[in-house]
Protein backbone atom coordinates (compact mmCIF):
# COMPACT_ATOMS: atom_id res chain seq x y z
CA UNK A 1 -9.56 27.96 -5.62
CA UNK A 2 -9.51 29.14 -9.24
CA UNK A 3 -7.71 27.04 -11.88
CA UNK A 4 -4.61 27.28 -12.78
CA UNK A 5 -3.64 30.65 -14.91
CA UNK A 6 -2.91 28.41 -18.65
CA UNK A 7 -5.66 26.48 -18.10
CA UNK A 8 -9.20 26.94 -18.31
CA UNK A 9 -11.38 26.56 -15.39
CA UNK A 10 -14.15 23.80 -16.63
CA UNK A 11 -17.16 23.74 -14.24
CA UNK A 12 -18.76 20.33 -12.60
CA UNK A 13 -21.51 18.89 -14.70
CA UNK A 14 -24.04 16.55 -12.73
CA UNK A 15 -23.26 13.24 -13.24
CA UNK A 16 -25.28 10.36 -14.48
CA UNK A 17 -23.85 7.70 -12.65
CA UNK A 18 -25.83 6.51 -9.53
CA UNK A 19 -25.09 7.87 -6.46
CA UNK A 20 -23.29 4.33 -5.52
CA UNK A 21 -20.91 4.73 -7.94
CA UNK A 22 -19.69 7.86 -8.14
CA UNK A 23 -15.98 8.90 -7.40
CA UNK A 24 -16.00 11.48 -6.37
CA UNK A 25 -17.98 14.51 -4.49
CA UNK A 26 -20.87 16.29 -5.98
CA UNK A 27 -19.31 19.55 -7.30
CA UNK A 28 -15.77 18.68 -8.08
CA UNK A 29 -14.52 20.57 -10.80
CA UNK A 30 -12.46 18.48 -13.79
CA UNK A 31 -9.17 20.06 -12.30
CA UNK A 32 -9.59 18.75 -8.74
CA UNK A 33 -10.86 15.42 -10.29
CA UNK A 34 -7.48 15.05 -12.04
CA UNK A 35 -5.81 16.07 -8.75
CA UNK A 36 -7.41 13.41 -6.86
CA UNK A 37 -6.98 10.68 -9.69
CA UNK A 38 -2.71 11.67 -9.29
CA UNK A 39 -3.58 10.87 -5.53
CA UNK A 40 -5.26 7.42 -6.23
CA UNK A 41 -2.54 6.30 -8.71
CA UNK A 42 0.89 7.32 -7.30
CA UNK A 43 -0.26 7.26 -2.91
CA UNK A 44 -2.70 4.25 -2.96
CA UNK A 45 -1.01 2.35 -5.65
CA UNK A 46 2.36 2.65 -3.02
CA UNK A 47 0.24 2.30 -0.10
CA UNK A 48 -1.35 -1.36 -1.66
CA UNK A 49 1.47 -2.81 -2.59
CA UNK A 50 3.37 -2.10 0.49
CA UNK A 51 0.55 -3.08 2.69
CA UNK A 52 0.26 -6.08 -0.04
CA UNK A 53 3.74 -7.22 1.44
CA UNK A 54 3.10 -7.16 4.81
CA UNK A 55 -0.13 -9.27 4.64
CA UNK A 56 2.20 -11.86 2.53
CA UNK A 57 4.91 -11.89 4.56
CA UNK A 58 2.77 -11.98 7.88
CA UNK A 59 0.91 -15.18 6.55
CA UNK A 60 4.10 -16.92 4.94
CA UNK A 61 4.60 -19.23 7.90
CA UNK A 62 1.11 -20.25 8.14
CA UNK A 63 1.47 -21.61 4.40
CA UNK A 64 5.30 -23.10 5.10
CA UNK A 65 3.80 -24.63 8.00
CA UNK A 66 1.24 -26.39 6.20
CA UNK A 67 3.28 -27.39 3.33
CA UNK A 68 5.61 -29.32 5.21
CA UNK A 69 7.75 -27.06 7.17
CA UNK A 70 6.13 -29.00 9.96
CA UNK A 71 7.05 -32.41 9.03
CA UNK A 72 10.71 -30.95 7.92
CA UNK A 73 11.66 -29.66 11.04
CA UNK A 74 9.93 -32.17 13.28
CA UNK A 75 8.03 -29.98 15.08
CA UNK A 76 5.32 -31.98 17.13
CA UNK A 77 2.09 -31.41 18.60
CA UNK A 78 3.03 -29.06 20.01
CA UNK A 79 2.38 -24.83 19.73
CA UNK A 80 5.41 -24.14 17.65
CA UNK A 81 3.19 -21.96 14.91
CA UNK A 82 0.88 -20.41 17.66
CA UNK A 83 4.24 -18.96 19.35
CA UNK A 84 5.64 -18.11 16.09
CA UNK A 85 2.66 -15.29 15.53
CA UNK A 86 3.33 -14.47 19.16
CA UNK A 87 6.64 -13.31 18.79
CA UNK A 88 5.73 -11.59 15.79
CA UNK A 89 3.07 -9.73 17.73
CA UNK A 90 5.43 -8.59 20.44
CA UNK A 91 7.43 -6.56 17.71
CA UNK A 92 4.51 -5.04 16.23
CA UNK A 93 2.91 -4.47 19.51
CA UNK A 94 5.90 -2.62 20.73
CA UNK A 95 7.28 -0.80 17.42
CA UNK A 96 3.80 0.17 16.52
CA UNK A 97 3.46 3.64 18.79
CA UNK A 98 6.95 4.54 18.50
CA UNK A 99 6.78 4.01 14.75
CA UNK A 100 3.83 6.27 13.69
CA UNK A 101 5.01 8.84 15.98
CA UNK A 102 8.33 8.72 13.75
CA UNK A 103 6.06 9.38 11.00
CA UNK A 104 5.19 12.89 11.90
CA UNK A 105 8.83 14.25 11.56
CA UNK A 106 10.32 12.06 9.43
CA UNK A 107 9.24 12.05 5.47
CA UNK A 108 6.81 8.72 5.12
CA UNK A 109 8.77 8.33 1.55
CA UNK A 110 11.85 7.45 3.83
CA UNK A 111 10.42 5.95 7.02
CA UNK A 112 8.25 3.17 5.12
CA UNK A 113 9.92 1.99 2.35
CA UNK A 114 13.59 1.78 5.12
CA UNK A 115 10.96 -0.25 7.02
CA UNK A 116 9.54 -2.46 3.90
CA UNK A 117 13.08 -3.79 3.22
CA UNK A 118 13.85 -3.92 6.97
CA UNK A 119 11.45 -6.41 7.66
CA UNK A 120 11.93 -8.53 3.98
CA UNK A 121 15.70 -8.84 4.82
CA UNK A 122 14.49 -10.58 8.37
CA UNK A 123 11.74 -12.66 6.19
CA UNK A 124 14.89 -13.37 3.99
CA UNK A 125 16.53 -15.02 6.71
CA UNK A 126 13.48 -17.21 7.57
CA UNK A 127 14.83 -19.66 4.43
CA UNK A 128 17.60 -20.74 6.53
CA UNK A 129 16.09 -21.91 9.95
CA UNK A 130 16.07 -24.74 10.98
CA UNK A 131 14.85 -24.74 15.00
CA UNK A 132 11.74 -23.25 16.39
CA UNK A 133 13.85 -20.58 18.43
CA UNK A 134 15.15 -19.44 15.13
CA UNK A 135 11.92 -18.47 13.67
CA UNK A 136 11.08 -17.06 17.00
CA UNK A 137 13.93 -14.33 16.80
CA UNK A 138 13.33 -13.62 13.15
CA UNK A 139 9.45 -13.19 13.29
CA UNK A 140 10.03 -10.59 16.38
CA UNK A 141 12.07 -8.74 14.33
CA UNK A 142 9.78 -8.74 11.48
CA UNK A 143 7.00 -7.36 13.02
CA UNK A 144 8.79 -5.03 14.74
CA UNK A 145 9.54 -3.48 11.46
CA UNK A 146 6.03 -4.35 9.71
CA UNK A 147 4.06 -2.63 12.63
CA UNK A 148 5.08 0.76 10.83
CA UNK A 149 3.07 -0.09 7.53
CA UNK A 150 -0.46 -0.22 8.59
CA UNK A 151 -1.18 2.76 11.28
CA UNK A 152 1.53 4.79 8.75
CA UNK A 153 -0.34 4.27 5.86
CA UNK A 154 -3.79 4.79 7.38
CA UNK A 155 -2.39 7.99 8.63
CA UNK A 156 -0.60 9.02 5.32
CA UNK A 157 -3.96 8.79 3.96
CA UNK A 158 -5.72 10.37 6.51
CA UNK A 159 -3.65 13.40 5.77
CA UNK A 160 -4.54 14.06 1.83
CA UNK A 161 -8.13 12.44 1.88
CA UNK A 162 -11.34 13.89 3.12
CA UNK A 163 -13.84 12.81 5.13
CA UNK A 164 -16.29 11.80 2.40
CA UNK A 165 -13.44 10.04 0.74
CA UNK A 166 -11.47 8.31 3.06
CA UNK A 167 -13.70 5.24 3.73
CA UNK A 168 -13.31 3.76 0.17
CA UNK A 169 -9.66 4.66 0.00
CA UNK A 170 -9.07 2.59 3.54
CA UNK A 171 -11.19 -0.04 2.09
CA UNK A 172 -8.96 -0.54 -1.14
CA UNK A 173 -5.94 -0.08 0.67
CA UNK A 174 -6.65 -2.97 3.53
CA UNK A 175 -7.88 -4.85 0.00
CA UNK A 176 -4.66 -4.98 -1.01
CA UNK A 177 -3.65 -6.98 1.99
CA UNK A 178 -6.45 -9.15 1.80
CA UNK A 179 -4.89 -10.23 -1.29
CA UNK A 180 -1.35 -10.18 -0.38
CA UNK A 181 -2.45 -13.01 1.89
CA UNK A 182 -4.66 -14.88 -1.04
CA UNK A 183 -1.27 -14.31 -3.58
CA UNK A 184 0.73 -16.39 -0.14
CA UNK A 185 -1.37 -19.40 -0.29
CA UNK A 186 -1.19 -19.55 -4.60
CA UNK A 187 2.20 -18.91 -4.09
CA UNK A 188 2.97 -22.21 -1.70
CA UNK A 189 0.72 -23.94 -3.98
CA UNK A 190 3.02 -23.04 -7.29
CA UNK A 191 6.46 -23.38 -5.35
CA UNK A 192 4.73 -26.80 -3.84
CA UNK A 193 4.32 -27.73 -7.78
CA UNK A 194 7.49 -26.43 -9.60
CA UNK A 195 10.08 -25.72 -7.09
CA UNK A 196 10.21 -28.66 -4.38
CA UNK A 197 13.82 -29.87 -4.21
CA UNK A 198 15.28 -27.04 -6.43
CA UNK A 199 18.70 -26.08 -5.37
CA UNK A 200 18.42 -29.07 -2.65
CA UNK A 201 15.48 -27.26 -0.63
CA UNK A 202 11.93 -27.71 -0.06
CA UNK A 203 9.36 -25.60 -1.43
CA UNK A 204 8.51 -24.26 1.69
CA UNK A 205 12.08 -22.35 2.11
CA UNK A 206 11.60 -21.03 -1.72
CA UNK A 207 8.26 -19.10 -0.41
CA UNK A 208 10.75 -16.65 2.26
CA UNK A 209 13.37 -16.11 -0.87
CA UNK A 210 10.51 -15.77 -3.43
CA UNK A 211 8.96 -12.31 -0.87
CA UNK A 212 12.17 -10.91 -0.34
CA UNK A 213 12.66 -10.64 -4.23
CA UNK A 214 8.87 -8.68 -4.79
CA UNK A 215 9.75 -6.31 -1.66
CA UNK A 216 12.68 -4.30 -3.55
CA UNK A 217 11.26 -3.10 -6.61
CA UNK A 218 8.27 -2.01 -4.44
CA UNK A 219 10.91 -0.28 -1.57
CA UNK A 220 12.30 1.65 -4.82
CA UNK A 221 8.73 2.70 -5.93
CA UNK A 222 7.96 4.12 -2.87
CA UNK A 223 11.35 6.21 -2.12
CA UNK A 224 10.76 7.83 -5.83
CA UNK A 225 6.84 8.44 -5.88
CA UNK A 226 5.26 8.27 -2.47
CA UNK A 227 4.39 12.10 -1.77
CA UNK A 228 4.76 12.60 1.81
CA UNK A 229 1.86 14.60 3.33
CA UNK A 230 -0.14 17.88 1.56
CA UNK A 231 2.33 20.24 3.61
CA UNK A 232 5.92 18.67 2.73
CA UNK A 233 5.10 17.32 -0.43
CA UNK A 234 7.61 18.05 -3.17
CA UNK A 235 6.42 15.42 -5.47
CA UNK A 236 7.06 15.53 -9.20
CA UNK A 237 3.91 14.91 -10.99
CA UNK A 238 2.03 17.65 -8.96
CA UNK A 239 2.05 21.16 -10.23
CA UNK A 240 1.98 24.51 -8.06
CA UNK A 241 -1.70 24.78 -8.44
CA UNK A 242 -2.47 20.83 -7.18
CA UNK A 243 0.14 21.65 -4.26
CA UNK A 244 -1.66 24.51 -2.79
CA UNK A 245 -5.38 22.67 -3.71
CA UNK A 246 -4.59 19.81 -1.79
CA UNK A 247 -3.36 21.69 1.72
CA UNK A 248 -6.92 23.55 0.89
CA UNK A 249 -8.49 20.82 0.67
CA UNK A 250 -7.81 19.57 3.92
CA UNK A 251 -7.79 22.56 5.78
CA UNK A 252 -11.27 23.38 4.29
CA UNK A 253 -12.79 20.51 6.75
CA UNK A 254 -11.01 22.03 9.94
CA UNK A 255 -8.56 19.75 9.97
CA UNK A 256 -5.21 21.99 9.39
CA UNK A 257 -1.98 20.24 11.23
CA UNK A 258 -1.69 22.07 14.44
CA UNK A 259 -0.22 19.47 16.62
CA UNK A 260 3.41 19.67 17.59
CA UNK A 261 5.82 16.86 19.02
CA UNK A 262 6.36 19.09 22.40
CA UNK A 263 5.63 18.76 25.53
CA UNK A 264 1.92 18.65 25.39
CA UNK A 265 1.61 15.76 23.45
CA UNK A 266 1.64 13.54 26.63
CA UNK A 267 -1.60 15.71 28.20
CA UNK A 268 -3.09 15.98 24.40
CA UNK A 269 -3.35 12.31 23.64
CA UNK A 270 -4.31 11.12 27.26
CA UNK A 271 -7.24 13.74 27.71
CA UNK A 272 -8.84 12.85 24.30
CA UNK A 273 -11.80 10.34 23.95
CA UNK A 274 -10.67 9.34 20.46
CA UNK A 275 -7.97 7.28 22.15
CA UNK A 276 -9.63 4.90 24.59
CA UNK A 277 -13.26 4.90 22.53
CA UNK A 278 -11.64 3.45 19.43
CA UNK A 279 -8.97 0.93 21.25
CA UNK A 280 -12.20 -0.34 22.67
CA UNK A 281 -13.37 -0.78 19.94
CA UNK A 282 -10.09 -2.34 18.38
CA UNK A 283 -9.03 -4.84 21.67
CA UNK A 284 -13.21 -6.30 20.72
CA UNK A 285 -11.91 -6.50 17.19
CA UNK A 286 -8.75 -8.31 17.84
CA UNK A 287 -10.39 -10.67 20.17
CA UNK A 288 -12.38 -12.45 17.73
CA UNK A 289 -9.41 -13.90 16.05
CA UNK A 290 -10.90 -12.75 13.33
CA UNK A 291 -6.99 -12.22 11.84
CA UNK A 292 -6.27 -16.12 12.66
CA UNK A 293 -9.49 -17.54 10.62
CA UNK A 294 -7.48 -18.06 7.56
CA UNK A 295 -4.97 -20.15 9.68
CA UNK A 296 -7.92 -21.88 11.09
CA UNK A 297 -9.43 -22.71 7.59
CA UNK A 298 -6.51 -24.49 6.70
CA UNK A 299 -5.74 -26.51 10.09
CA UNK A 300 -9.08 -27.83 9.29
CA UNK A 301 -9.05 -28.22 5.78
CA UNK A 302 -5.99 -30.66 7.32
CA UNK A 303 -7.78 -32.13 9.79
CA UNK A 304 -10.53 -33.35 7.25
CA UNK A 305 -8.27 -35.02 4.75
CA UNK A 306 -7.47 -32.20 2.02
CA UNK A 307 -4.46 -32.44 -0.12
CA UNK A 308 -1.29 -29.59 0.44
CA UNK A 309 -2.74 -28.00 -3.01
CA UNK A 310 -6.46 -27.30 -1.63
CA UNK A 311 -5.45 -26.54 2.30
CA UNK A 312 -3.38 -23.55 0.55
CA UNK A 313 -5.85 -22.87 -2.27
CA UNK A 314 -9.25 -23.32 -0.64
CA UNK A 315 -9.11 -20.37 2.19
CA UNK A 316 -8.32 -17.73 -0.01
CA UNK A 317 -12.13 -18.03 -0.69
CA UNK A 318 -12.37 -15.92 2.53
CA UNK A 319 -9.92 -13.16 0.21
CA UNK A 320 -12.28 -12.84 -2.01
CA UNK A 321 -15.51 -12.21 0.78
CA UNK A 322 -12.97 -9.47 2.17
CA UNK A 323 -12.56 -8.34 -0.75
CA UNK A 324 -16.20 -8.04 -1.70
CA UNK A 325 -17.41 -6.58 1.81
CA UNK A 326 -14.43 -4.40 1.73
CA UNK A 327 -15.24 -2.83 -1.28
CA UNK A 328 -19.08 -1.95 -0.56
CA UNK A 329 -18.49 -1.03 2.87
CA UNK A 330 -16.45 1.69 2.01
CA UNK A 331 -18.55 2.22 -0.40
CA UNK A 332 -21.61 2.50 2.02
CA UNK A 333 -20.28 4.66 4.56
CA UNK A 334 -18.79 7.46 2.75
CA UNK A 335 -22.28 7.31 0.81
CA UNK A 336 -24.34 7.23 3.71
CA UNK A 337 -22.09 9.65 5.79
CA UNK A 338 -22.31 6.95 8.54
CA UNK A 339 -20.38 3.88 9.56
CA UNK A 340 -22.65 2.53 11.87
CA UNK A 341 -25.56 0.66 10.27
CA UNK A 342 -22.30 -0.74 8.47
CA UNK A 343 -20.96 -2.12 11.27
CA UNK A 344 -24.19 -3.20 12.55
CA UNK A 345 -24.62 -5.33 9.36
CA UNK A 346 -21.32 -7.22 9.47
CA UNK A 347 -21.42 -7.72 13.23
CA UNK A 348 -24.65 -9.62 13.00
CA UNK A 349 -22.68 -11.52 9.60
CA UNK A 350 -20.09 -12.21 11.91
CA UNK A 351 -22.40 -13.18 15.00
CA UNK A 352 -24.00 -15.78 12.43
CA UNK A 353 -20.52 -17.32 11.61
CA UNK A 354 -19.11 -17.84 15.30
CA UNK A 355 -22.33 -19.54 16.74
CA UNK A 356 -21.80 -22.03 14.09
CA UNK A 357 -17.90 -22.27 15.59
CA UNK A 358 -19.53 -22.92 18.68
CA UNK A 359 -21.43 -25.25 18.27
CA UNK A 360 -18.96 -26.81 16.34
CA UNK A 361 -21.29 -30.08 15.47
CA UNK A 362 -22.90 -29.13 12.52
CA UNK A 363 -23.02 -30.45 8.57
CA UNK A 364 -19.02 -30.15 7.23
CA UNK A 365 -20.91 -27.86 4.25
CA UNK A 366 -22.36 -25.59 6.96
CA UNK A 367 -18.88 -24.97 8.61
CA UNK A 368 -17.36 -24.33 5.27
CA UNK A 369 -19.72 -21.48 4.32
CA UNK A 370 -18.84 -20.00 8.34
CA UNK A 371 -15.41 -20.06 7.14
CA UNK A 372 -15.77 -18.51 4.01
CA UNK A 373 -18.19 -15.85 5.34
CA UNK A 374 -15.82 -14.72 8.19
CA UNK A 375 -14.08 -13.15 5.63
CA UNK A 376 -16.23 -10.32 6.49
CA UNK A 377 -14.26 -9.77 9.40
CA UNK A 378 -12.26 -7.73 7.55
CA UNK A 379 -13.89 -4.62 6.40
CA UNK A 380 -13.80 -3.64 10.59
CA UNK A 381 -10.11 -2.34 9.51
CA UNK A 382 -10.70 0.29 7.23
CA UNK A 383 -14.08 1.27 8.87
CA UNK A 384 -12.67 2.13 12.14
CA UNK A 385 -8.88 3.58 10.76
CA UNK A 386 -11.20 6.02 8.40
CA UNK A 387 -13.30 6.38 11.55
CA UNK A 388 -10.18 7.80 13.66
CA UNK A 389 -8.74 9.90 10.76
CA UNK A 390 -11.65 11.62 10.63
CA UNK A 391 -12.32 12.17 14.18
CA UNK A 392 -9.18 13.82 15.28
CA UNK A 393 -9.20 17.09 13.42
CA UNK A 394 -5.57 18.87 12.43
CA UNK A 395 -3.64 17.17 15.69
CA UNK A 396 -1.25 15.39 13.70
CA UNK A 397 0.51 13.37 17.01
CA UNK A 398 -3.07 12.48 18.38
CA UNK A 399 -4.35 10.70 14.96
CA UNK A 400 -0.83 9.04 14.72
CA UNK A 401 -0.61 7.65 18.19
CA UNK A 402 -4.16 6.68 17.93
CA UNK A 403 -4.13 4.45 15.00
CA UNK A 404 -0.90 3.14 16.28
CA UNK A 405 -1.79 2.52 19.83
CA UNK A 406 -5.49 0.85 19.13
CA UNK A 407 -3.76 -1.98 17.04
CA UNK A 408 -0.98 -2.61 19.31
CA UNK A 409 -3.05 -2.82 21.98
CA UNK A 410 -5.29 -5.08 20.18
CA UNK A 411 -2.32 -7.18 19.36
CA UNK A 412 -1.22 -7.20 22.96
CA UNK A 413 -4.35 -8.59 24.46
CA UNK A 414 -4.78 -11.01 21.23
CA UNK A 415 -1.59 -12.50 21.40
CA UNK A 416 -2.34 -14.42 24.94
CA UNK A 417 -5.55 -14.61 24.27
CA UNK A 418 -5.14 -17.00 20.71
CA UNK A 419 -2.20 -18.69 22.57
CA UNK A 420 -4.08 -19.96 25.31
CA UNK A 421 -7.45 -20.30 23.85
CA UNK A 422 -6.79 -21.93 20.36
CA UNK A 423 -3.38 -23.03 20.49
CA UNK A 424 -2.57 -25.53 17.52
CA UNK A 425 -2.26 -28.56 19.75
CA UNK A 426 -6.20 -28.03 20.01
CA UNK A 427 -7.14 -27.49 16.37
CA UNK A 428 -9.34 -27.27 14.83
CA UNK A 429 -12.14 -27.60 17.01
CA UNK A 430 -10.19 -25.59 20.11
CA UNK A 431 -13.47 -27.55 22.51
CA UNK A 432 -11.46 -28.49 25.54
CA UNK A 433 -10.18 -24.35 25.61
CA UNK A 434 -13.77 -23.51 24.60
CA UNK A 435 -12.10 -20.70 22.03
CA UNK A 436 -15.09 -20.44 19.80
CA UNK A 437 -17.30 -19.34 22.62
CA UNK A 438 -14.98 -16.93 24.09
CA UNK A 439 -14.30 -15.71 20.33
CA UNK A 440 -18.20 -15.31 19.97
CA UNK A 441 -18.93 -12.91 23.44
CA UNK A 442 -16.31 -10.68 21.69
CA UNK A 443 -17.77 -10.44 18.51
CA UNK A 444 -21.59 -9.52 20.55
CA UNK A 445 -19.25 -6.71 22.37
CA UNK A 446 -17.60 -5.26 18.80
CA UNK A 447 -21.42 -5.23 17.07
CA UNK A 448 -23.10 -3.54 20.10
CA UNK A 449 -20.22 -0.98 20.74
CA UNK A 450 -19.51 0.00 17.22
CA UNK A 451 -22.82 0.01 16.40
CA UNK A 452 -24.41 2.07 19.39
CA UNK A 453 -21.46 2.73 21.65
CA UNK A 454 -19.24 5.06 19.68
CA UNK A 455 -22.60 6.68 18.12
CA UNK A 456 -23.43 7.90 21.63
CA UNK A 457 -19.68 8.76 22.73
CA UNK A 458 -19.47 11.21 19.88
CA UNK A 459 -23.00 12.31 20.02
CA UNK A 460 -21.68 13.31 24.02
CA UNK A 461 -18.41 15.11 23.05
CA UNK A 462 -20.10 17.22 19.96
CA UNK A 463 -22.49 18.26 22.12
CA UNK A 464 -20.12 19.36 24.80
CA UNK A 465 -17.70 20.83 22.30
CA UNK A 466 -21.00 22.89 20.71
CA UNK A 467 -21.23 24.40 24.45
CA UNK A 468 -17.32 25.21 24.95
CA UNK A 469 -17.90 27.05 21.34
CA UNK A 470 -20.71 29.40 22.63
CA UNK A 471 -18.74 29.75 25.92
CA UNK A 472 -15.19 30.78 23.72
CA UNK A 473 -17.94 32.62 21.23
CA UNK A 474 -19.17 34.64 24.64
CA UNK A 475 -16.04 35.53 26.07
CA UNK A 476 -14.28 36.51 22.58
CA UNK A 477 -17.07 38.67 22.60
CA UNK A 478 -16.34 40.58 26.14
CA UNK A 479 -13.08 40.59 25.33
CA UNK A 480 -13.08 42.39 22.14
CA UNK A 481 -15.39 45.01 24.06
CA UNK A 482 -12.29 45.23 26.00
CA UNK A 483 -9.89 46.23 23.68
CA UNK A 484 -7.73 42.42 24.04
CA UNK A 485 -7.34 40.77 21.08
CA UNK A 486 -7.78 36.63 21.20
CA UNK A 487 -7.67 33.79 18.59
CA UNK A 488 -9.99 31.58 19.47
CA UNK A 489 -9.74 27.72 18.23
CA UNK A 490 -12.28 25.42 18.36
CA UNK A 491 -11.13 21.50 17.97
CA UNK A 492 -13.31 20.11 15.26
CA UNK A 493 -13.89 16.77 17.00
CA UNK A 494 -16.83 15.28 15.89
């Protein structure tokens, strides 16, 4: 599309960077570059902080419980924290589906930031219980409202990003998470230091007041300068020009909205392959426990001795490998045009770090560098969300319920499966429920099917949708002969 009329269309000079660090495509002209650099600032920045919240607020307890919310409330040896995360689960796991499906008719500048202060008003509330049964109701109720930030965001961005972009914009966005729950245990560890017995409370209760306070501004942000999708947009720092470039942009790769909420989304979303190849590919995800190896870190840090200060400082260490892997995954597969040697690489990473779990008896050094690697477990996230965006062509309902469905399913399965197989009582070795082990088949399962699995799925259905296209190709043909006139649509699955 031609520049704008007052300005002057500058063409694409080759760039000198190496091909690992460039931006953006090969070709992008100075005008589209500014476009997408409006799209990184106002959408991601929005889209990390929010996410940012949730990963802070979903790891809170874990650091209260650790810095003496246990002893306070005199809970035992018993499960109390292990349930806690269950009942949190059960509201994402059921609010997760329903929520992104909201997203496709109501503006995402209204549904997620009424959904960011939703849930910090229930984490609010957490500063004042005083009984298990209490924190049970209130962490239901805050996931049910969190489980719209990560499948809505992943799909906001699915709808403005393309293909060869989206895997480093997931990756920085699930970043911003992975620090949310670093900036949770430094948090604890300052309130431990400067606030314990302010106001007649322990520093534990400060932590729930202190995320409640960073959640408005952040709600406010996002109400004002989160820009909705490429087709509703009316967002105030794009001009006419960057508002018809980036519905373009998309619909250049096929992937035009043409789904409806009607009566065929049932039979759309039930025949595709997208939605039981990648919740596969999800439940093997979620049962590694993977998202509980922070809280493990720190039961163990416990275990061996390790003041309030380092059980709270020392696991963000596995932040930082998120971070890293994060970051050059993305990186790698929007270079390479392939996610699966990536997910080869940090299944056999992760295979490494749970045979060490398993064994269990090995040099306290050893264990600690396990630990601190499984932060690779991470980078799956964005790898498989960017995965699904990019699979599912225009139908908006289908990516939606997709990225929704996967992770609540994955949570549903999860849920028992932590309870029962590392349940707090049993930290931090979990040998009597042999959780380790278990943890470790999963993780063999995730490498294989990501690696080889959903190669050959997709290799099947592009084939088969190559042969439906000569087929529709042939019979367009005959019937234009005839006089009929068709529109023929092929899906641009991959």
């Amino acid at each position: 599309m031609p520049a704008p009329a007052n300005e002057v269309e500058i063409p694409p000079r080759a760039s000198k960077l190496p091909v690992w660090l460039r931006w953006h495509e090969p070709g992008t002209t100075k005008q589209e570059k500014r476009l997408i650099a409006k799209l990184d600032w106002f959408l991601l920045s929005y889209s990390c902080l929010c996410f940012f919240m949730k990963q802070l607020d979903s790891n809170n307890v874990s650091n209260a419980y650790v810095s003496g919310m246990k002893e306070d409330l005199g809970f035992g040896p018993g499960n109390e924290l292990s349930w806690m995360n269950t009942y949190f689960n059960i509201g994402q796991i059921l609010g997760g589906p329903i929520a992104n499906l909201i997203i496709t008719v109501v503006r995402p500048k209204h549904w997620l930031p009424a959904c960011l202060l939703g849930w910090s008003l229930f984490v609010l509330f957490l500063f004042k219980c005083n009984t298990a049964q209490q924190f049970y109701g209130l962490r239901f109720c805050v996931g049910l409202f969190e489980s719209a930030a990560s499948p809505g965001i992943h799909y906001v961005l699915g709808c403005w990003y393309r293909k060869s972009e989206l895997g480093r914009r997931s990756a920085l966005f699930v970043i911003s998470g992975v620090l949310g729950q670093m900036f949770s245990g430094y948090l604890q560890s300052a309130l431990f230091a400067g606030m314990e017995g302010k106001g007649g409370m322990p520093a534990w209760r400060w932590l729930f007041i202190f995320d409640f306070i960073l959640s408005v501004p952040i709600a406010i942000y996002g109400i004002f300068c989160f820009p909705d999708t490429p087709h509703t947009t009316n967002a105030w720092y794009l001009n006419e020009w960057e508002r018809k470039r980036v519905v373009e942009r998309i619909e250049e790769e096929g992937r035009k909205p043409v789904g409806k909420m009607d009566r065929t989304v049932l039979k759309r979303i039930l025949t595709s392959w997208q939605l039981y190849a990648f919740s596969l590919a999800w439940i093997f995800w979620s049962l590694t426990c993977g998202s509980y190896v922070m809280q493990f870190f720190g039961l163990w840090l416990k275990a061996e001795g390790y003041s309030v200060v380092n059980i709270n400082n020392i696991p963000t260490i596995l932040g930082a490998v998120n971070f890293v892997f994060m970051l050059t995954s993305g990186y790698a597969a929007d270079i390479i045009g392939s996610r699966v040697p990536v997910t080869a690489f940090v299944g056999c990473c992760l295979t490494f770090c749970y045979i060490i779990f398993a064994i269990w008896d090995v040099p306290s050094g050893l264990k600690m560098f396990a630990f601190c690697l499984t932060g690779c477990y991470g980078c799956f996230s964005p790898l498989l969300y960017g995965w699904v965006n990019s699979t599912c062509g225009g139908d908006q309902q289908l990516r939606a319920f997709t990225l929704a469905w996967m992770t609540s399913i994955g949570l549903a399965l999860v849920t028992p499966f932590q309870l029962h197989l590392f349940p707090s009582s049993q930290a931090p070795a979990y040998a009597k429920t042999h959780g380790y082990g278990a943890a470790l088949a999963f993780v063999v399962c995730l490498t294989l099917w990501c690696s080889a699995g959903l190669w050959y799925v997709q290799k099947v259905v592009a084939k088969r949708e190559l042969i439906r296209a000569g087929e529709s190709d042939d019979e367009a043909n005959t019937s234009v002969d005839a006089g009929v006139e068709v529109d023929v649509h092929v899906d641009s699955k991959q």
